[in-house]
C-alpha atoms as a PDB file:
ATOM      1  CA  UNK A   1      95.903 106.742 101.535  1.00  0.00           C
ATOM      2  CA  UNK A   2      96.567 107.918 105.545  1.00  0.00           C
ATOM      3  CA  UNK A   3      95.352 112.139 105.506  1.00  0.00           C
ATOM      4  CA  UNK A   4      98.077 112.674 108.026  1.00  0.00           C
ATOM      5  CA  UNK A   5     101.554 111.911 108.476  1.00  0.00           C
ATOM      6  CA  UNK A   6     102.312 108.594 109.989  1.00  0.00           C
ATOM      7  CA  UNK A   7     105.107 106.971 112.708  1.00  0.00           C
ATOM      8  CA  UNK A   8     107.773 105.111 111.466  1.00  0.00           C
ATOM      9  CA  UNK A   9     106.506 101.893 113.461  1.00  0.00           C
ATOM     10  CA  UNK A  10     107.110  99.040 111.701  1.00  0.00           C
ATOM     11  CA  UNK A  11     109.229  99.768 109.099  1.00  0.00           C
ATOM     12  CA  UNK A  12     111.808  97.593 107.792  1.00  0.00           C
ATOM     13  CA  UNK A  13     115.582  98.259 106.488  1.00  0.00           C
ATOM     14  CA  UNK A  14     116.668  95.021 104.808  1.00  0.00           C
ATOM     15  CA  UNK A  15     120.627  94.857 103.432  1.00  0.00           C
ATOM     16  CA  UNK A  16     121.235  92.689 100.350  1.00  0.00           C
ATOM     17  CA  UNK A  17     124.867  92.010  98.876  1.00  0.00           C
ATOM     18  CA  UNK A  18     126.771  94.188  96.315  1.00  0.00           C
ATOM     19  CA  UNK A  19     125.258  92.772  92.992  1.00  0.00           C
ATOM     20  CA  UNK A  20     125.652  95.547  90.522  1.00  0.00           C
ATOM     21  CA  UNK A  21     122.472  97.156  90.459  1.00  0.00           C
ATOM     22  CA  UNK A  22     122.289 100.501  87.476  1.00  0.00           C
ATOM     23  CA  UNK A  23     120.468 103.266  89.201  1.00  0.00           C
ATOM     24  CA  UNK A  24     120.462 105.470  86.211  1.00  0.00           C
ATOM     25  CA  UNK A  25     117.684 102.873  85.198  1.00  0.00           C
ATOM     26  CA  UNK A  26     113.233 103.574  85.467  1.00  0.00           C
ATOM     27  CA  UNK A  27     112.707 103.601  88.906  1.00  0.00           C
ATOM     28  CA  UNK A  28     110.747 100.106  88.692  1.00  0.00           C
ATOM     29  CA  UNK A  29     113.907  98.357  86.885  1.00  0.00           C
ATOM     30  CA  UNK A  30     116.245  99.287  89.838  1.00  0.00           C
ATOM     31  CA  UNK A  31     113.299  97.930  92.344  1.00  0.00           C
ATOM     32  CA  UNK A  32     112.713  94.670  90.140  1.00  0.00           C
ATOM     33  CA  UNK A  33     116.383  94.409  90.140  1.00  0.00           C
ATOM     34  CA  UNK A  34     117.568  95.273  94.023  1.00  0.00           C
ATOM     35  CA  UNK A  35     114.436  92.774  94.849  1.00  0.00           C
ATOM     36  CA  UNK A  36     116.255  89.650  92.591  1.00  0.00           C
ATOM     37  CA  UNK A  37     118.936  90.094  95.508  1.00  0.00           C
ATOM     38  CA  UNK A  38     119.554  88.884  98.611  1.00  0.00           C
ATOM     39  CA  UNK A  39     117.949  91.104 101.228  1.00  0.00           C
ATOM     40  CA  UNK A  40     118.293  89.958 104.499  1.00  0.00           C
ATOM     41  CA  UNK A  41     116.321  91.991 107.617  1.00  0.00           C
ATOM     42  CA  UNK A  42     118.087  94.140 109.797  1.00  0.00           C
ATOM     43  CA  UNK A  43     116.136  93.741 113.184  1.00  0.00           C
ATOM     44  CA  UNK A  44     116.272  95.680 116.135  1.00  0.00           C
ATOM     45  CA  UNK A  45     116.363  99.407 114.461  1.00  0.00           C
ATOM     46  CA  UNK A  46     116.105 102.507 116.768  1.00  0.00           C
ATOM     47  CA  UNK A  47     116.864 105.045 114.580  1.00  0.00           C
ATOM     48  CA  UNK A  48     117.156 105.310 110.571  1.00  0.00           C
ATOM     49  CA  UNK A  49     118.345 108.995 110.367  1.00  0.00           C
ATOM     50  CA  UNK A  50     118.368 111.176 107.272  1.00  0.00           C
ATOM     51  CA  UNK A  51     118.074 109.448 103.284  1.00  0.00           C
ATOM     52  CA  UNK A  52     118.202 111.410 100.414  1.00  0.00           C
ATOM     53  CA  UNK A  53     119.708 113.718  97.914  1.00  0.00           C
ATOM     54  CA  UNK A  54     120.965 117.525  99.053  1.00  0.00           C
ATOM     55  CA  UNK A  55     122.403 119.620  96.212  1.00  0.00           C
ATOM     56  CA  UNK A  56     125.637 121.191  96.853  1.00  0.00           C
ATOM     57  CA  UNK A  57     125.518 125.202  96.379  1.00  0.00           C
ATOM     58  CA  UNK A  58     128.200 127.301  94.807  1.00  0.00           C
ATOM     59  CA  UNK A  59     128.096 131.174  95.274  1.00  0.00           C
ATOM     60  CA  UNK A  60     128.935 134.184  93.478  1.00  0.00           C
ATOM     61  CA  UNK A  61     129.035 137.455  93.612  1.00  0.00           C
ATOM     62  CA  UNK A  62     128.770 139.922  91.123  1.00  0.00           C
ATOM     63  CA  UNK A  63     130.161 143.793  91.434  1.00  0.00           C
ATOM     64  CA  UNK A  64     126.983 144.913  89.683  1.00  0.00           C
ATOM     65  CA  UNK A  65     124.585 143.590  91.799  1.00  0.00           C
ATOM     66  CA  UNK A  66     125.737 143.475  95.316  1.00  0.00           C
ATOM     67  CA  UNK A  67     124.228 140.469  96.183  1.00  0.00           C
ATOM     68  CA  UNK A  68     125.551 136.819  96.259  1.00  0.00           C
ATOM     69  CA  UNK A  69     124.029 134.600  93.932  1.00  0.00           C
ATOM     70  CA  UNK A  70     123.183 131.062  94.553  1.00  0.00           C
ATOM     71  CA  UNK A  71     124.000 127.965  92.295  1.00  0.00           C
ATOM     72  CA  UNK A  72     122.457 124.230  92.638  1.00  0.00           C
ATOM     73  CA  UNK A  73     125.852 122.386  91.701  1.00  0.00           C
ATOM     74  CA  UNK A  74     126.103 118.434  92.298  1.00  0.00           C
ATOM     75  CA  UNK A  75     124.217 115.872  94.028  1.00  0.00           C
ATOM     76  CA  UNK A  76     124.943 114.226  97.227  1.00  0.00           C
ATOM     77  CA  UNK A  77     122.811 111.413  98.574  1.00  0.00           C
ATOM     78  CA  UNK A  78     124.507 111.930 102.226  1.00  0.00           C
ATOM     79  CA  UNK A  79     125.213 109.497 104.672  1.00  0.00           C
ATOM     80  CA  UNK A  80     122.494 107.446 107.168  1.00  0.00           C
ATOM     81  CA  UNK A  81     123.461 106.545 110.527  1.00  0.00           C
ATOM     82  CA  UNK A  82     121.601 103.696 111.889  1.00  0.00           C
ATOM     83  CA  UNK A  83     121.068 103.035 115.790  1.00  0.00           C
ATOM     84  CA  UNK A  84     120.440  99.362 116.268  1.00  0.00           C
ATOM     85  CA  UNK A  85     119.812  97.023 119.820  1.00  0.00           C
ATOM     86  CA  UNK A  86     122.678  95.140 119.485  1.00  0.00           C
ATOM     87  CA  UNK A  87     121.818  90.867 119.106  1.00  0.00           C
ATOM     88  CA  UNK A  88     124.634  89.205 118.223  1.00  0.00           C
ATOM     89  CA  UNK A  89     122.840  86.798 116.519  1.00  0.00           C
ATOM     90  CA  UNK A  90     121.102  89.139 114.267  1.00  0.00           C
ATOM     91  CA  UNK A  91     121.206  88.013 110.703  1.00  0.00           C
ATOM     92  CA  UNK A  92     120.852  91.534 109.324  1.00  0.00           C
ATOM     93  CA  UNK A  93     123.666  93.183 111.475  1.00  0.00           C
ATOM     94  CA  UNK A  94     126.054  89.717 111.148  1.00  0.00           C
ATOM     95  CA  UNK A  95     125.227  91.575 106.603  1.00  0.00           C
ATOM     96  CA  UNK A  96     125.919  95.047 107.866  1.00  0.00           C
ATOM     97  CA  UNK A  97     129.204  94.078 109.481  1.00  0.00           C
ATOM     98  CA  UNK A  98     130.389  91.736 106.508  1.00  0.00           C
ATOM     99  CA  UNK A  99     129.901  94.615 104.348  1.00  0.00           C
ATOM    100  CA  UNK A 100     131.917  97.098 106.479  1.00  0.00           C
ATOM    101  CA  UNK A 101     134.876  94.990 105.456  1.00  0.00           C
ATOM    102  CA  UNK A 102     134.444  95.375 101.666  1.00  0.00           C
ATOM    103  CA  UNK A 103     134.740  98.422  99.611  1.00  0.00           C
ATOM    104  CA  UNK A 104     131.633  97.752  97.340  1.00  0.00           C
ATOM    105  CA  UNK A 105     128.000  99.196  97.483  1.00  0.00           C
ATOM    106  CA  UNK A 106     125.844  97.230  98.957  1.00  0.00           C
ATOM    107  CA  UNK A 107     122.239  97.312  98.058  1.00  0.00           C
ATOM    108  CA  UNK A 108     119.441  98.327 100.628  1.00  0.00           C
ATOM    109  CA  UNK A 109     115.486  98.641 101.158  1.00  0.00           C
ATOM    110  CA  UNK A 110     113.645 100.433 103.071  1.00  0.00           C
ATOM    111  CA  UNK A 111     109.919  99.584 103.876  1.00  0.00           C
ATOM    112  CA  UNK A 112     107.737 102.300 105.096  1.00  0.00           C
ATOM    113  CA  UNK A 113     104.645 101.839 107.202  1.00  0.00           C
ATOM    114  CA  UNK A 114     101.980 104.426 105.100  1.00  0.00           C
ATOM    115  CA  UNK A 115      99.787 101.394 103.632  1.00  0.00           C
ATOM    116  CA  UNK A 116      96.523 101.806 104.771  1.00  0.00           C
ATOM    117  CA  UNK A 117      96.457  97.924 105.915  1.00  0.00           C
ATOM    118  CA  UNK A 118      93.692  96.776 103.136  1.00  0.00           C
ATOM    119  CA  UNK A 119      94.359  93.453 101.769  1.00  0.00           C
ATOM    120  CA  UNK A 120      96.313  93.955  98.388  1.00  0.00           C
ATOM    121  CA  UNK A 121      98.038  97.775 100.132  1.00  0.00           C
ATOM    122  CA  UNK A 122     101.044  98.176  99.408  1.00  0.00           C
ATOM    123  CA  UNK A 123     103.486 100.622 101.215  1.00  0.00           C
ATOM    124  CA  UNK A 124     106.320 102.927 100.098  1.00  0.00           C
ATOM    125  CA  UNK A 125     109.605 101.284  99.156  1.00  0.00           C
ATOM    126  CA  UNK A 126     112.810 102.921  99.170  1.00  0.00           C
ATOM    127  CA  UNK A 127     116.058 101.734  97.143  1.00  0.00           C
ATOM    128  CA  UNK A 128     119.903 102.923  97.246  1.00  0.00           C
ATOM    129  CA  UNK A 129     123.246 101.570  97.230  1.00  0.00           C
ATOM    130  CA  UNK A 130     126.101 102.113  99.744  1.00  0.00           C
ATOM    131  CA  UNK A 131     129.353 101.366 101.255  1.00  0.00           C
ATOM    132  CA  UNK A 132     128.875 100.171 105.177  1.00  0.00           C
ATOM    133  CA  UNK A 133     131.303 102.593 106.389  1.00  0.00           C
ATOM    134  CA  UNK A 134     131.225 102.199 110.623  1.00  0.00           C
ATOM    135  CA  UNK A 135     130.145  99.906 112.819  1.00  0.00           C
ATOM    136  CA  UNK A 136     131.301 100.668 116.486  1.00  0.00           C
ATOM    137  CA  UNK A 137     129.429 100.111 119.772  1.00  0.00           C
ATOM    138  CA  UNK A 138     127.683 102.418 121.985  1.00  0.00           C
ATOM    139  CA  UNK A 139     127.903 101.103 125.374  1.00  0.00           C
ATOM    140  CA  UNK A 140     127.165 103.550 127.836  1.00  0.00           C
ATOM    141  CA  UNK A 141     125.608 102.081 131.227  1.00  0.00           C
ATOM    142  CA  UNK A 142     123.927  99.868 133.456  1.00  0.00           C
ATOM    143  CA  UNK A 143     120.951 101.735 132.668  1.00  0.00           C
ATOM    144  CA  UNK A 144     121.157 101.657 128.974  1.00  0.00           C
ATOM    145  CA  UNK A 145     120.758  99.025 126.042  1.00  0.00           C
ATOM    146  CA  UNK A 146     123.457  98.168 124.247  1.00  0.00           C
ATOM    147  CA  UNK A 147     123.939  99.426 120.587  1.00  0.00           C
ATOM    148  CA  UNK A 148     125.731  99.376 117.337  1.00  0.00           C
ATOM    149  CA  UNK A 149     126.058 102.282 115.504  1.00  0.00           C
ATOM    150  CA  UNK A 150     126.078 101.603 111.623  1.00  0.00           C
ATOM    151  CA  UNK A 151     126.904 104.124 109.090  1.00  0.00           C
ATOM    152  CA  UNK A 152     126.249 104.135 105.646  1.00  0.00           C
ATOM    153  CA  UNK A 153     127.990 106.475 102.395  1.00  0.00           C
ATOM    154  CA  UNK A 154     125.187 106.176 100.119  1.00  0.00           C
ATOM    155  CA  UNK A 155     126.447 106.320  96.320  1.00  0.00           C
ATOM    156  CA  UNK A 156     123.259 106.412  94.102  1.00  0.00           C
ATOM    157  CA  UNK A 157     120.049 108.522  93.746  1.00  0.00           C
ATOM    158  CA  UNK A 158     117.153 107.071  96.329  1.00  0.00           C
ATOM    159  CA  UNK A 159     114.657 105.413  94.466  1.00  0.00           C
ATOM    160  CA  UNK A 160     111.576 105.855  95.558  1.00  0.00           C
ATOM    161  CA  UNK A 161     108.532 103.578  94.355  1.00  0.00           C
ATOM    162  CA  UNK A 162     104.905 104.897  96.229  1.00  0.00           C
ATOM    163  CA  UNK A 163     102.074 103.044  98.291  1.00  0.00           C
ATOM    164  CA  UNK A 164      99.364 102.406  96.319  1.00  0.00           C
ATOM    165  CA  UNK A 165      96.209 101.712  98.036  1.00  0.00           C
ATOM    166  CA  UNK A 166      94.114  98.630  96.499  1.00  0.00           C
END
């Protein structure tokens, strides 16, 4: 595997439906199960933002100690915001903006770019359900592409399954 840290060139976000995948399962179930979907590709991705858990913290402080105390409390997988060239014809976005008009989870994967490229590498995969909740335009000027901004409520623990080099 790479010795150093890697861009994010080449990876892939693909968007599948809102089949009822159980996250609480083995990390390899919820793969082999958000892989029986539908994924479609979402092309033309500038930015994929922040994915992932961040524990909520509750303080306290006791008279005894003058000093607040810290407490891990709940789990909160966050929101992503993704910046994408916008194509109307793009199969993956036409996904993203069907989904903005339902209230289920939809499942996604993310492909990351760390294989080493060996035939039979295979890179890190990323799984998590969420609800598609914006999807306005950033149109700014002459000089500047124009985007969709896509947001995503994320609703499940990330799933994370490795690269393993052949």
């Amino acid at each position: 595997m790479a010795v150093e840290p890697r861009t994010l060139a080449g990876a892939q976000l693909f968007i599948g439906t809102d089949l009822v995948v159980d996250y609480t399962q083995a990390d390899a179930a919820v793969a082999a199960a958000v892989e029986l979907d539908s994924l479609t590709e979402v092309g033309w991705i500038e930015n994929f933002g922040e994915i992932g858990d961040v524990a909520g913290v509750q303080t306290f402080t006791p008279v005894s100690r003058r000093r607040v105390m810290k407490f891990k409390t709940s789990f909160d997988a966050g929101e992503s915001e993704y910046i994408l060239g916008y194509v109307a014809g793009d199969g993956g976005l036409a996904v993203l903006l069907a989904a903005f008009d339902s209230d289920n989870d939809f499942n996604f994967k993310i492909v990351l770019p760390d294989e080493e490229g060996d035939s039979g590498d295979t890179p890190t995969l990323l799984y998590i359900a969420g609800k598609v909740i914006s999807k306005p335009y950033r149109l700014n000027t002459v000089e500047d592409v124009m985007r969709r901004v896509i947001r995503v409520a994320w609703n499940n623990r990330l799933v994370e399954i490795p690269a393993v080099a052949a």
